[in-house]
Every structure is written in structure tokens, then in C-alpha cells.
C-alpha atoms as a PDB file:
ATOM      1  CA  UNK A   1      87.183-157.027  52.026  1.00  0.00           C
ATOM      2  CA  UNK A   2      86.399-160.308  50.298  1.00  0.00           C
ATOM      3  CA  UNK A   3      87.125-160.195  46.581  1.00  0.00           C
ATOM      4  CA  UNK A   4      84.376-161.714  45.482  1.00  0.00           C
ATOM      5  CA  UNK A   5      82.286-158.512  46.892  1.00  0.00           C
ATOM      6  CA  UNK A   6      84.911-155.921  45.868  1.00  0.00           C
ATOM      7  CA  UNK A   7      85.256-157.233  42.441  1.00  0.00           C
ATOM      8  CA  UNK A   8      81.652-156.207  42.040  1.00  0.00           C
ATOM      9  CA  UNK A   9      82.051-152.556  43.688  1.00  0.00           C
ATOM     10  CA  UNK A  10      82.364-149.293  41.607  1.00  0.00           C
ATOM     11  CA  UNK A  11      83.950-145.843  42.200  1.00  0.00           C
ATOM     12  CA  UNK A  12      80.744-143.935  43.037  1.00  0.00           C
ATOM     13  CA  UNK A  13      83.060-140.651  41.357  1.00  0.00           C
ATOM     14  CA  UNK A  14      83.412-142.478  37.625  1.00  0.00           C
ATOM     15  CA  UNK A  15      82.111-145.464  37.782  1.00  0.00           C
ATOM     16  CA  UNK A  16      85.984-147.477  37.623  1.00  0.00           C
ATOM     17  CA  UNK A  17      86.435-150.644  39.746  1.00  0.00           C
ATOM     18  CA  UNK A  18      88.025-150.545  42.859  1.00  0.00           C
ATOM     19  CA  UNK A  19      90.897-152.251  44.597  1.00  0.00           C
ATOM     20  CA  UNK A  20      92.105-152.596  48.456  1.00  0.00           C
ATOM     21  CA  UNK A  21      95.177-150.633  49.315  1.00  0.00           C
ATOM     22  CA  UNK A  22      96.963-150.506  52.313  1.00  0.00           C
ATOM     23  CA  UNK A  23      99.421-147.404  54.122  1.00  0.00           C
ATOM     24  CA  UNK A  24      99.746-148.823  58.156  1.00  0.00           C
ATOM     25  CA  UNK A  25      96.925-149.104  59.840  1.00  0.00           C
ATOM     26  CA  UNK A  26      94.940-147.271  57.529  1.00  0.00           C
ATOM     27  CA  UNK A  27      92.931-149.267  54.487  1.00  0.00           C
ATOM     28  CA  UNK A  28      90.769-147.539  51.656  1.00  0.00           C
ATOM     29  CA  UNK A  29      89.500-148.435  47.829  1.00  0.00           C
ATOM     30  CA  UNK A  30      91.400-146.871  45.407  1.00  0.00           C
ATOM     31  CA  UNK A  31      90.333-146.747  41.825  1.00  0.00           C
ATOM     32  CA  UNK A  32      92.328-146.109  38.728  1.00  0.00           C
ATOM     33  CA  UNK A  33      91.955-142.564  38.055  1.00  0.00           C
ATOM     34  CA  UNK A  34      92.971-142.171  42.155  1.00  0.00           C
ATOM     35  CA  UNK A  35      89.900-141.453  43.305  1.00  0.00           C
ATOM     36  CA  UNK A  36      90.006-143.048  46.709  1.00  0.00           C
ATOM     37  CA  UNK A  37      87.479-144.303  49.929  1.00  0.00           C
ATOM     38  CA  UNK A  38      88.687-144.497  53.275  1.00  0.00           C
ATOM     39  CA  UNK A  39      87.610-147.941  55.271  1.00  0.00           C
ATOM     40  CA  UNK A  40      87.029-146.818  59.263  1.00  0.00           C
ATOM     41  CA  UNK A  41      88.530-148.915  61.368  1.00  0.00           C
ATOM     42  CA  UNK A  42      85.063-150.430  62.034  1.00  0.00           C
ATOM     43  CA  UNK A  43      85.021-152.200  58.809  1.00  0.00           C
ATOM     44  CA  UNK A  44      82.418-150.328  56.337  1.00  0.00           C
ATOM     45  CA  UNK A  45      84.012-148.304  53.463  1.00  0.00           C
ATOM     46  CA  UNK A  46      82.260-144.704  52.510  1.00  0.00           C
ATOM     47  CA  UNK A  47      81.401-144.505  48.944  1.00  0.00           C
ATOM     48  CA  UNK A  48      79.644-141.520  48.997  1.00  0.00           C
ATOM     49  CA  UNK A  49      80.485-139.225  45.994  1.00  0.00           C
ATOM     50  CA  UNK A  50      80.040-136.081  47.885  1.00  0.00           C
ATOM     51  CA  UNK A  51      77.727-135.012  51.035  1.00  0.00           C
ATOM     52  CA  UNK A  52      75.076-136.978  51.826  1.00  0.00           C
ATOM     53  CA  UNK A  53      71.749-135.429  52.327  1.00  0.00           C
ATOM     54  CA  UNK A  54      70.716-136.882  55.278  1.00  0.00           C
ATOM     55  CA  UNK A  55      72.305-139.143  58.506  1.00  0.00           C
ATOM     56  CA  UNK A  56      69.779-141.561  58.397  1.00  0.00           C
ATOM     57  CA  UNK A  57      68.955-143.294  61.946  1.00  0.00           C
ATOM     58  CA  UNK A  58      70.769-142.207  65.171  1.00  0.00           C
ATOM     59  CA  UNK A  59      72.683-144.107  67.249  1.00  0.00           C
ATOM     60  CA  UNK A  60      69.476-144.348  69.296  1.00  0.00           C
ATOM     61  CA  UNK A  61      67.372-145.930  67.013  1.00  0.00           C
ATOM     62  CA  UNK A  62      69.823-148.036  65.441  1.00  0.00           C
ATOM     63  CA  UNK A  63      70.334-149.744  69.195  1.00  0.00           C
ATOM     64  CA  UNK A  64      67.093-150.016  69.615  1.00  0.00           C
ATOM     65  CA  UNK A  65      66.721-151.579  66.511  1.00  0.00           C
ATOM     66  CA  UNK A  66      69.603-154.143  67.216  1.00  0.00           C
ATOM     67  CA  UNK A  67      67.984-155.159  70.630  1.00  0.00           C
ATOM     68  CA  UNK A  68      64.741-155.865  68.905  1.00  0.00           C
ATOM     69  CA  UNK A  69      65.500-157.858  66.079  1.00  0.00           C
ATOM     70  CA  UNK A  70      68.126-160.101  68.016  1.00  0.00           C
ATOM     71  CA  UNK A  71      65.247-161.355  70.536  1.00  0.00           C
ATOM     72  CA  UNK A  72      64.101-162.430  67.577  1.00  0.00           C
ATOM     73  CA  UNK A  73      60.219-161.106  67.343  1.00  0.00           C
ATOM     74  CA  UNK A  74      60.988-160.298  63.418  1.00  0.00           C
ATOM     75  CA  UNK A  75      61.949-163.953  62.635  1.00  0.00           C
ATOM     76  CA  UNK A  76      58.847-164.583  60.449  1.00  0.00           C
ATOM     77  CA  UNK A  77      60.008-161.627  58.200  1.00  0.00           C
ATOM     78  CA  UNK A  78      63.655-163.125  58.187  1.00  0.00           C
ATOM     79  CA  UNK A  79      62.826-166.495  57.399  1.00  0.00           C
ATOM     80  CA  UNK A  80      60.171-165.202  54.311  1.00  0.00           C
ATOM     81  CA  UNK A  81      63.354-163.566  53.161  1.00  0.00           C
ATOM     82  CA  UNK A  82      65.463-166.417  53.650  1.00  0.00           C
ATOM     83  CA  UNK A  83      63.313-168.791  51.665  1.00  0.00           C
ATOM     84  CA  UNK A  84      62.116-166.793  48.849  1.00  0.00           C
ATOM     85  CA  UNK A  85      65.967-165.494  48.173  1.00  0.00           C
ATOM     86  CA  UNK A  86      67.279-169.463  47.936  1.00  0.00           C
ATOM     87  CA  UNK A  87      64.489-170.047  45.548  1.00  0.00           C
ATOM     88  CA  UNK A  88      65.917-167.151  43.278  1.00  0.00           C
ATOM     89  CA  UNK A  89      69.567-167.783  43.930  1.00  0.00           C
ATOM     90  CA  UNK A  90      69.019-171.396  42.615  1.00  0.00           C
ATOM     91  CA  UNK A  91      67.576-170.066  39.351  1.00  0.00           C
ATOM     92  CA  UNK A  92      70.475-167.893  38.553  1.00  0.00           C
ATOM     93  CA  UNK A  93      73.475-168.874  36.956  1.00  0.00           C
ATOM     94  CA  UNK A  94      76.008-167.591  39.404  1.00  0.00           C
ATOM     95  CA  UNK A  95      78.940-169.241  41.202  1.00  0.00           C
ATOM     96  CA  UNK A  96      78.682-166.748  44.414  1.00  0.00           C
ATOM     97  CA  UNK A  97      75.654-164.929  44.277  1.00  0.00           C
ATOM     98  CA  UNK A  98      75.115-161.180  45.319  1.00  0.00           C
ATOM     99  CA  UNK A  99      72.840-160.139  47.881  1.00  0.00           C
ATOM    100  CA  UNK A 100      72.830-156.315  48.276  1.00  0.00           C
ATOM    101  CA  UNK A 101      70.568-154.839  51.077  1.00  0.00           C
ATOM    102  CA  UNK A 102      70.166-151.191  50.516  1.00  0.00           C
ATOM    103  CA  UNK A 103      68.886-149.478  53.066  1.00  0.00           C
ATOM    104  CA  UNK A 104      70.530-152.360  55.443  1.00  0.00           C
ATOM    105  CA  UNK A 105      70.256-150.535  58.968  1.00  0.00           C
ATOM    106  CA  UNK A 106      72.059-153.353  61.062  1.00  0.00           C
ATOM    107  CA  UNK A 107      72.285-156.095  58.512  1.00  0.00           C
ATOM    108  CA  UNK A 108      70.255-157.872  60.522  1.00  0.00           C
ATOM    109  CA  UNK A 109      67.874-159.338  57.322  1.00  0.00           C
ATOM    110  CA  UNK A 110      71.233-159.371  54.981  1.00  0.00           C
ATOM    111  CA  UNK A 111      72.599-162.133  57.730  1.00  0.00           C
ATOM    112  CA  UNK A 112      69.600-163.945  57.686  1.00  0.00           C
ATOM    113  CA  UNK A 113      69.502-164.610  53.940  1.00  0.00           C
ATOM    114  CA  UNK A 114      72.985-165.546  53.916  1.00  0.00           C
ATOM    115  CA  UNK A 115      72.421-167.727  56.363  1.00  0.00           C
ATOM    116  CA  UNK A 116      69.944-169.523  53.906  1.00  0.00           C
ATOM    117  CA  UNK A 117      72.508-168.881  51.036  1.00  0.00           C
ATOM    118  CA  UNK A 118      75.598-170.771  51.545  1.00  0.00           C
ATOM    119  CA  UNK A 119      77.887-169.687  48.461  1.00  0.00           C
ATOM    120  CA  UNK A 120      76.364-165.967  48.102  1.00  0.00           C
ATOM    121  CA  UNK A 121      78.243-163.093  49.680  1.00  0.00           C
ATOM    122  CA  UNK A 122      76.278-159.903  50.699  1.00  0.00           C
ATOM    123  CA  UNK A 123      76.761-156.170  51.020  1.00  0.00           C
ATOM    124  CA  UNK A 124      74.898-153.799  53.209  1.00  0.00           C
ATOM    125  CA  UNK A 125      74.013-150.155  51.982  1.00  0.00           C
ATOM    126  CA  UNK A 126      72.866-147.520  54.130  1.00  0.00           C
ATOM    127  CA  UNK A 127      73.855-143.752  55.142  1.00  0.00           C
ATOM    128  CA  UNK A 128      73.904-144.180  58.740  1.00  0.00           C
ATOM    129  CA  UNK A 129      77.169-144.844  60.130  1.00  0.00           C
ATOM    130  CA  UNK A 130      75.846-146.143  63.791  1.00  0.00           C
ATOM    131  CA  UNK A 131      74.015-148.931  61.383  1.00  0.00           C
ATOM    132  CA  UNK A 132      76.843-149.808  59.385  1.00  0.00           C
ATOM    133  CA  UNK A 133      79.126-150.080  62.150  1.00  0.00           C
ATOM    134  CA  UNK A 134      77.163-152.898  63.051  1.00  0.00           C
ATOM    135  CA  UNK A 135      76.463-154.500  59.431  1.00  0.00           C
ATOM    136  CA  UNK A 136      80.038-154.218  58.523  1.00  0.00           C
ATOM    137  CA  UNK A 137      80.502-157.244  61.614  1.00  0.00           C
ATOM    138  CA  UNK A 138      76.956-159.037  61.084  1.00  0.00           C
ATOM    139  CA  UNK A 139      78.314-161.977  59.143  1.00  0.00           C
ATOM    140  CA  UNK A 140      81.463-163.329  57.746  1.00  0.00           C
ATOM    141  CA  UNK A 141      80.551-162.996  54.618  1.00  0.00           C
ATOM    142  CA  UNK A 142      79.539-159.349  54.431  1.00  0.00           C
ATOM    143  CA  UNK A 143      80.443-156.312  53.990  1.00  0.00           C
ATOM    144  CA  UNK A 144      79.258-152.585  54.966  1.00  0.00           C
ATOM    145  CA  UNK A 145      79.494-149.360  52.638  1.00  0.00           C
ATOM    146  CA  UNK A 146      78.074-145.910  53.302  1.00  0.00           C
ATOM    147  CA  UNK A 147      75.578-144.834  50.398  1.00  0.00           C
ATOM    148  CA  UNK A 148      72.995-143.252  49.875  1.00  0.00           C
ATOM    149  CA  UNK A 149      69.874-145.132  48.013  1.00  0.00           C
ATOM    150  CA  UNK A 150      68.847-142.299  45.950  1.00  0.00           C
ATOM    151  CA  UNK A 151      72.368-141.726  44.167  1.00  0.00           C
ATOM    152  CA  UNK A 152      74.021-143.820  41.520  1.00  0.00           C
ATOM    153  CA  UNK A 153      74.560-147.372  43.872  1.00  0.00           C
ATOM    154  CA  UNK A 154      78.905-148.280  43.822  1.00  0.00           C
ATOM    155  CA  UNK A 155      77.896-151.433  41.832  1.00  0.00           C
ATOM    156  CA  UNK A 156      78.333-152.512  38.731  1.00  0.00           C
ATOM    157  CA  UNK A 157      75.597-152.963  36.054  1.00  0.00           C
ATOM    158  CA  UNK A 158      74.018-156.485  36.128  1.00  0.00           C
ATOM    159  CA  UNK A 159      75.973-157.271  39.859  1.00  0.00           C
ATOM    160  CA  UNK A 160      73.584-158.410  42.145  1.00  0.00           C
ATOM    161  CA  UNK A 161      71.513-161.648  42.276  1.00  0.00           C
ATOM    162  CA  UNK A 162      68.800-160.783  44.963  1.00  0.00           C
ATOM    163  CA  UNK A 163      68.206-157.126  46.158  1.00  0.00           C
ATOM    164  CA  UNK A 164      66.296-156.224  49.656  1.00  0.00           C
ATOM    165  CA  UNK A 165      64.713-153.500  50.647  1.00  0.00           C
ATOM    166  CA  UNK A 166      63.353-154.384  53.661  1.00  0.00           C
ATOM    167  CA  UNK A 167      60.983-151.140  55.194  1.00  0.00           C
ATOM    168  CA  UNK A 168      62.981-148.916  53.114  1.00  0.00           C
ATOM    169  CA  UNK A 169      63.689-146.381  50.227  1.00  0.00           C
ATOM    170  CA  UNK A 170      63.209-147.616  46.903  1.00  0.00           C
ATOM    171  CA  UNK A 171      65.247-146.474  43.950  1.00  0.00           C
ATOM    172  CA  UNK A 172      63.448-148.050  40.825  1.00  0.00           C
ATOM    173  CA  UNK A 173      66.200-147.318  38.377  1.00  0.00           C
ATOM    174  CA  UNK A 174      69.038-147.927  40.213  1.00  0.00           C
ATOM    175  CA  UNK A 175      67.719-151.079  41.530  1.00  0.00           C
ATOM    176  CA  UNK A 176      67.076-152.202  37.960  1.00  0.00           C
ATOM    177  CA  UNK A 177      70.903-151.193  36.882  1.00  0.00           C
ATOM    178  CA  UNK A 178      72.829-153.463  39.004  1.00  0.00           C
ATOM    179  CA  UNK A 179      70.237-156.503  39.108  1.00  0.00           C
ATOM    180  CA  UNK A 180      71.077-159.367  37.190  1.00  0.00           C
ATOM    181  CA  UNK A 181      68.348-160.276  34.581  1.00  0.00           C
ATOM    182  CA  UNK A 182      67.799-164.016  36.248  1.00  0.00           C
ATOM    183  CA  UNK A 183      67.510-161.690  39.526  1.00  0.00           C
ATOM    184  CA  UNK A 184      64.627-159.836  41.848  1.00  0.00           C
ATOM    185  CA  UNK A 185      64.109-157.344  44.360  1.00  0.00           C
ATOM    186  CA  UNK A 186      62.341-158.702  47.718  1.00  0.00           C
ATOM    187  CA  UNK A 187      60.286-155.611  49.066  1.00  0.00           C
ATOM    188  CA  UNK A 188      58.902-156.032  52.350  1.00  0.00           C
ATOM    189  CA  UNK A 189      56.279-153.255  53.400  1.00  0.00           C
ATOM    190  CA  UNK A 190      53.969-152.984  56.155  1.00  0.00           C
ATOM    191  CA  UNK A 191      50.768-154.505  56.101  1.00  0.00           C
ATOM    192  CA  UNK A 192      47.746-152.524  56.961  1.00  0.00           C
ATOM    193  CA  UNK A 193      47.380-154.441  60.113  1.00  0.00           C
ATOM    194  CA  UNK A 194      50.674-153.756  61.028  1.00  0.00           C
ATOM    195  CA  UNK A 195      51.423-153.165  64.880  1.00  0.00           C
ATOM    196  CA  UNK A 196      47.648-152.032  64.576  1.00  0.00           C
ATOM    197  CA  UNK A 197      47.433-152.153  68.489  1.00  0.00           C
ATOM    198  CA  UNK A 198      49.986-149.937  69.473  1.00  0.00           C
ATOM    199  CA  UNK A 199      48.625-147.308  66.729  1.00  0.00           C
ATOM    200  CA  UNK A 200      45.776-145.797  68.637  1.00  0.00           C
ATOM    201  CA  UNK A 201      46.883-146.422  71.814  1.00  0.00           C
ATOM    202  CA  UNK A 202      50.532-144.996  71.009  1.00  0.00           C
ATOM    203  CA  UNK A 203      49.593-142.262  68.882  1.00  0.00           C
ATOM    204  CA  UNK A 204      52.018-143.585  66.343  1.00  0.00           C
ATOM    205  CA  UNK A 205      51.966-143.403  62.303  1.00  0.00           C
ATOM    206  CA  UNK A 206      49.701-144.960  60.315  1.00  0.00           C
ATOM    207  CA  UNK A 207      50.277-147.460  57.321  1.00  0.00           C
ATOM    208  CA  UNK A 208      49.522-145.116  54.284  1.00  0.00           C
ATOM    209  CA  UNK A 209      46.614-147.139  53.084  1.00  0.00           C
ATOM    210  CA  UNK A 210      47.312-146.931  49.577  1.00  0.00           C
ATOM    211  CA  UNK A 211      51.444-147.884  50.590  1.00  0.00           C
ATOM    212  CA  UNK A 212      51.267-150.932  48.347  1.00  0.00           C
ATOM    213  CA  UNK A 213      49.737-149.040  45.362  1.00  0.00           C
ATOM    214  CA  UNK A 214      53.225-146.360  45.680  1.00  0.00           C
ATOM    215  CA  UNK A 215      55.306-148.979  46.036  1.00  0.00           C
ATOM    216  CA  UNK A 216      54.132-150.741  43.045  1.00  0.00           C
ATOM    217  CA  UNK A 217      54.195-147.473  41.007  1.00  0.00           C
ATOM    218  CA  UNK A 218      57.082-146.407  41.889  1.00  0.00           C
ATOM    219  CA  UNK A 219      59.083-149.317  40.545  1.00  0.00           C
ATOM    220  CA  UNK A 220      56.585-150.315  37.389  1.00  0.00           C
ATOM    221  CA  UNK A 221      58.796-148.747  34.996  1.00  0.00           C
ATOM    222  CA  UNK A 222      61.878-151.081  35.672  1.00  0.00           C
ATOM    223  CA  UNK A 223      60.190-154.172  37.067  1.00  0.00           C
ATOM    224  CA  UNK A 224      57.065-156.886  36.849  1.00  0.00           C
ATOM    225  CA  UNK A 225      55.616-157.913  40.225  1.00  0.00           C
ATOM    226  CA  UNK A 226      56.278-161.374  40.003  1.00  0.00           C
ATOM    227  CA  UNK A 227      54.419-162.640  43.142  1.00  0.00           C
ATOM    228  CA  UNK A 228      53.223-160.790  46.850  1.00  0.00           C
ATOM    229  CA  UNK A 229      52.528-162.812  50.376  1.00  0.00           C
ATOM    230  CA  UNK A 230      51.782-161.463  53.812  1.00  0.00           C
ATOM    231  CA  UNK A 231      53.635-162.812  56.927  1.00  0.00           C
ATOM    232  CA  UNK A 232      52.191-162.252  60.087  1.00  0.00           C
ATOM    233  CA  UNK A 233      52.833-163.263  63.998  1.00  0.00           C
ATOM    234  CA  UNK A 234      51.582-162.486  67.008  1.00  0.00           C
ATOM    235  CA  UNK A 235      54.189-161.075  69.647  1.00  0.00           C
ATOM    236  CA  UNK A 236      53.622-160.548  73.113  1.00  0.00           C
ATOM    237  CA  UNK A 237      55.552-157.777  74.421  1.00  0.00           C
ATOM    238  CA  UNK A 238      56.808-156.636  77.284  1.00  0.00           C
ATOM    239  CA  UNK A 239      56.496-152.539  77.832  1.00  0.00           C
ATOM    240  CA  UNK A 240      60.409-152.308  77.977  1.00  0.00           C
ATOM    241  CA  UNK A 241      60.296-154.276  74.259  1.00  0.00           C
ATOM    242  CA  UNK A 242      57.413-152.052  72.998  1.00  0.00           C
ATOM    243  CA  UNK A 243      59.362-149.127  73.829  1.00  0.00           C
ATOM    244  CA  UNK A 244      62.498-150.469  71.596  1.00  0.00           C
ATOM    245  CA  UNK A 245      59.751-151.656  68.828  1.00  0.00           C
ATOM    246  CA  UNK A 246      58.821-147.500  69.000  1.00  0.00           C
ATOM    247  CA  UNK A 247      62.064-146.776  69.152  1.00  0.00           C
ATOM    248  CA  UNK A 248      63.819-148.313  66.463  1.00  0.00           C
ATOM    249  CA  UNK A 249      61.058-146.627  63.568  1.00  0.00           C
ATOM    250  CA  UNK A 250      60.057-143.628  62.090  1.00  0.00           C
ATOM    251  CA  UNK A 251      57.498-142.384  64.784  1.00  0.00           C
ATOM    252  CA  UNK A 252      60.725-142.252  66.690  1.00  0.00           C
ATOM    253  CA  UNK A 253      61.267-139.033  65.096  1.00  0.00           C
ATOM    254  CA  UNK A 254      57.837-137.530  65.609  1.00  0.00           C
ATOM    255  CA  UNK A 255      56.592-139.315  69.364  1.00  0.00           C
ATOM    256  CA  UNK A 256      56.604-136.839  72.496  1.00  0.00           C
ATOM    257  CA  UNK A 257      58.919-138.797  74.549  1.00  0.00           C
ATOM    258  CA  UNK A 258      57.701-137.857  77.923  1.00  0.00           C
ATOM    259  CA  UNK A 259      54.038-138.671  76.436  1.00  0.00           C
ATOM    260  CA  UNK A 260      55.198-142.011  75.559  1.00  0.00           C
ATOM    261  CA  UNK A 261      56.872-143.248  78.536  1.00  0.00           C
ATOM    262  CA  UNK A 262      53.755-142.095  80.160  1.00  0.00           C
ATOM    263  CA  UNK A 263      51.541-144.640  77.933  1.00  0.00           C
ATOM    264  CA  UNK A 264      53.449-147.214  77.129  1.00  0.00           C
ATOM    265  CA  UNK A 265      53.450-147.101  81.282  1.00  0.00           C
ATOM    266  CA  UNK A 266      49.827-147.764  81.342  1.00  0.00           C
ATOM    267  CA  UNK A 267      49.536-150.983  78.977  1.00  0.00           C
ATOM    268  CA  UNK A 268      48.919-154.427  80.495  1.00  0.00           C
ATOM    269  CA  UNK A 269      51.847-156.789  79.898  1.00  0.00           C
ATOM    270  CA  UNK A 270      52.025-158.718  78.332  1.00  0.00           C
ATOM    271  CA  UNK A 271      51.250-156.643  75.074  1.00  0.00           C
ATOM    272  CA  UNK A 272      49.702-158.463  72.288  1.00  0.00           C
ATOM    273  CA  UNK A 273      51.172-156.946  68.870  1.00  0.00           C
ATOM    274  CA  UNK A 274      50.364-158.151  65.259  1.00  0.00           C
ATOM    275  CA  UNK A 275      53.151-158.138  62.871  1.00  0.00           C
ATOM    276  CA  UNK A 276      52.020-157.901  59.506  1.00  0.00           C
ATOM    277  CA  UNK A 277      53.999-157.665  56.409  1.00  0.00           C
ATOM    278  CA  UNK A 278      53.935-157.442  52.256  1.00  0.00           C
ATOM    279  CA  UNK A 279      56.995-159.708  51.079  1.00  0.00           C
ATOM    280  CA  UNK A 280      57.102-158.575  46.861  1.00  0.00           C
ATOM    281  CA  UNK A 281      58.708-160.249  44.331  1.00  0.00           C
ATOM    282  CA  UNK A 282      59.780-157.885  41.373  1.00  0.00           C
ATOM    283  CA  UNK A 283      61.367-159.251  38.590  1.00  0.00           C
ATOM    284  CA  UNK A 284      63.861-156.884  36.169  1.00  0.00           C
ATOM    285  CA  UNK A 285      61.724-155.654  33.066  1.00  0.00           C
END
């Protein structure tokens, strides 16, 4: 693991830094009081402190998710990211900034703004293991660790420059612990607009309409909105691709496949889909 991310990593168990050790083949972080994390031999380290509640995505949705995002019809969301992270990376005082992505998925986003961010290194969060076998390869300068977003994050206090949370869970306090002071958190939500043609005709979630009014509750008590834009594109789908898009979210979880297939079937290609997004700035209180 690069030092400059594992000099910023934490025993989840009692909060001690954490240093590589070797025995063979086999690699894990060891802290001073023994406590010890095994690495798998597909690169992410598990720094769980105990069970997690959940598995997060399956393998399923996680390749679904891959194949979607590397044709590229998200690009609009990755570039917002990419920009508005450089702007807050060149305000910091930092040598190699941060960027931690919790609740990572693939890593796919976490590239991206490294991409934009030539001296930062990154670290992917997330409790799926199909996910972080992929973010623990995205890019060369990241790294994968199993966690879970609503425990104690294996960071140090003040670590990170720019935190994502890209369609994910939002910890307000822990997000606020490891952030630098000079740092944000980039939130990107769904617009209400948001893949609003595939909705009805799908019979697939809904945008809460009062999404952006939780979100900014839940986090008021550790951070200022600093600033909010909306991205959006239109895509034009084929039916294979709208069946990954379905795939790769939450109505994954509650869609009748055989009812799906079925109407997804029936749509004229090519598909038009909006994609509409909230990019939030939140700045440590």
C-alpha cells in the first residue's frame, strides 16, 4: 500500500496507526497493540472492527455497475467531481492530498478525481467486497478497504482533503472527524428529474422529493453548505444499457425481474434518459 495512504489509516479496534507486514504470500496491517487486518490477495484490506451489518451490492449489481459507468454515460457527474475537487485541493495546504470515497462501489468517481488531481492519493470505502475488488485496481494511486460508513471510519482525525459520497450513505459526524478544516465533502444526489423516463414506464423508485432537504439535515450539525449545482445529460440508451442502468441501483433489489425484461423489451431504442444530479459543497463547521 502506498505510504502516503497508510500513514493516514487507523486501527478501526483502538484507533493506533497501522503498518504493512509481510509472512509469504500473505500481507495484512498490523497495529501496535497487535491488532491485525488481513489484505486479500485482490488488493483491499478489511478494517472492519467486527461483523458488518450488511453486504452491500452483489456481485450482480456491482458488474452492472462497472459496465455502465465505463461506456461512459456518467461522465458529466465525473467531470463535476473532477473540477470542483481541484478547486478545493488547491486551497488546502497539503503536499499529497486525500481523497476518501466512502461508499466507493467500483472506484469508478475516486479515479476520476484523481485523474484531475495529480499529487493527491485516494482511498475507496465500501462494505461490498465484489466492489472493492475492483476499486482496490481502479488507479495507481488508490487503495481499497472494507468499512462500513456508519462505524467509526479507519482514518485519522483531520486526514482527508476532499470527501465523496457519490449516491450514497452519509455519516455527518464521521465525515466531519477525518476532514481537514481547509477541506469539503462533494455530495452528489439525484435530481428530481432523474432517469424520470424510465420511472413510470419501469416501475422503478422514485426520487424522495424532499431528498435534498434530508440530506441537508442530516449533515447541518457538522457542516455549512457552501455551494449546490445540477448536472444533467441526455443519454440515449440502448435496452441492453437500460437494463445495466436498472441493474446497477437500488430498484435492483425491489424490480420483478421477469416483469422487467418483459418492459424494458417493449421500449423503442434508442431510449432517451435524463441524467440529473445535485453536486453539494459542504464545508467542515
Amino acid at each position: 500500500m502506498d505510504d502516503r495512504i497508510l500513514a493516514r489509516l487507523r486501527c478501526p479496534v483502538c484507533g493506533e496507526a497501522l503498518a504493512e507486514t509481510t509472512a509469504g504470500t500473505a500481507r495484512a496491517l498490523r497495529c501496535p497493540r497487535r491488532h491485525s487486518f488481513d489484505v486479500a490477495r485482490q488488493g483491499y484490506v478489511n478494517l472492519l472492527a467486527g461483523r458488518a451489518p450488511h453486504t452491500g451490492d452483489t456481485a450482480e449489481m456491482v458488474a452492472a455497475r462497472a459496465d455502465f459507468l465505463a461506456a461512459g454515460h456518467y461522465a458529466t457527474v465525473a467531470a463535476a467531481l473532477g473540477a470542483t475537487a481541484r478547486e478545493i485541493a488547491d486551497g488546502a495546504d497539503e503536499a499529497y492530498p486525500l481523497v476518501v470515497d466512502a461508499g466507493a462501489g467500483t472506484g469508478w468517481y475516486l479515479a476520476a478525481v484523481l485523474a484531475a488531481l495529480p499529487d493527491a492519493v485516494g482511498l475507496a470505502l465500501d462494505v461490498a467486497k465484489p466492489a472493492l475488488r475492483r476499486a482496490a485496481r481502479i488507479h495507481p494511486r488508490a487503495a481499497a478497504a472494507l468499512a462500513d460508513t456508519w462505524q467509526r471510519l479507519p482514518l485519522a482525525d483531520r486526514s482527508a482533503t476532499v470527501l465523496l459520497n457519490v449516491f450514497a450513505p452519509r455519516n455527518g459526524a464521521e465525515f466531519h472527524r477525518v476532514l481537514d478544516p481547509a477541506g469539503a465533502l462533494l455530495v452528489v444526489t439525484p435530481a428530481a428529474d432523474h432517469l424520470a423516463e424510465l420511472v413510470d414506464t419501469l416501475d422503478l423508485l422514485r426520487v424522495d422529493p424532499a431528498k435534498a432537504d434530508r440530506v441537508a439535515g442530516s449533515l447541518s450539525a457538522h457542516f455549512t453548505e457552501e455551494s449546490t449545482t445540477e448536472h444533467r445529460a441526455r443519454l440515449e440508451l440502448s435496452r441492453t444499457e437500460v437494463a445495466t442502468l436498472v441493474g446497477m441501483g437500488p430498484s435492483a433489489w425491489h424490480a420483478d425481474p421477469a416483469r422487467l425484461a418483459e418492459r424494458i423489451t417493449a421500449l423503442p431504442e434508442p431510449v432517451p434518459v435524463t441524467l440529473a444530479v445535485r453536486l453539494t459543497v459542504h464545508r467542515p463547521r
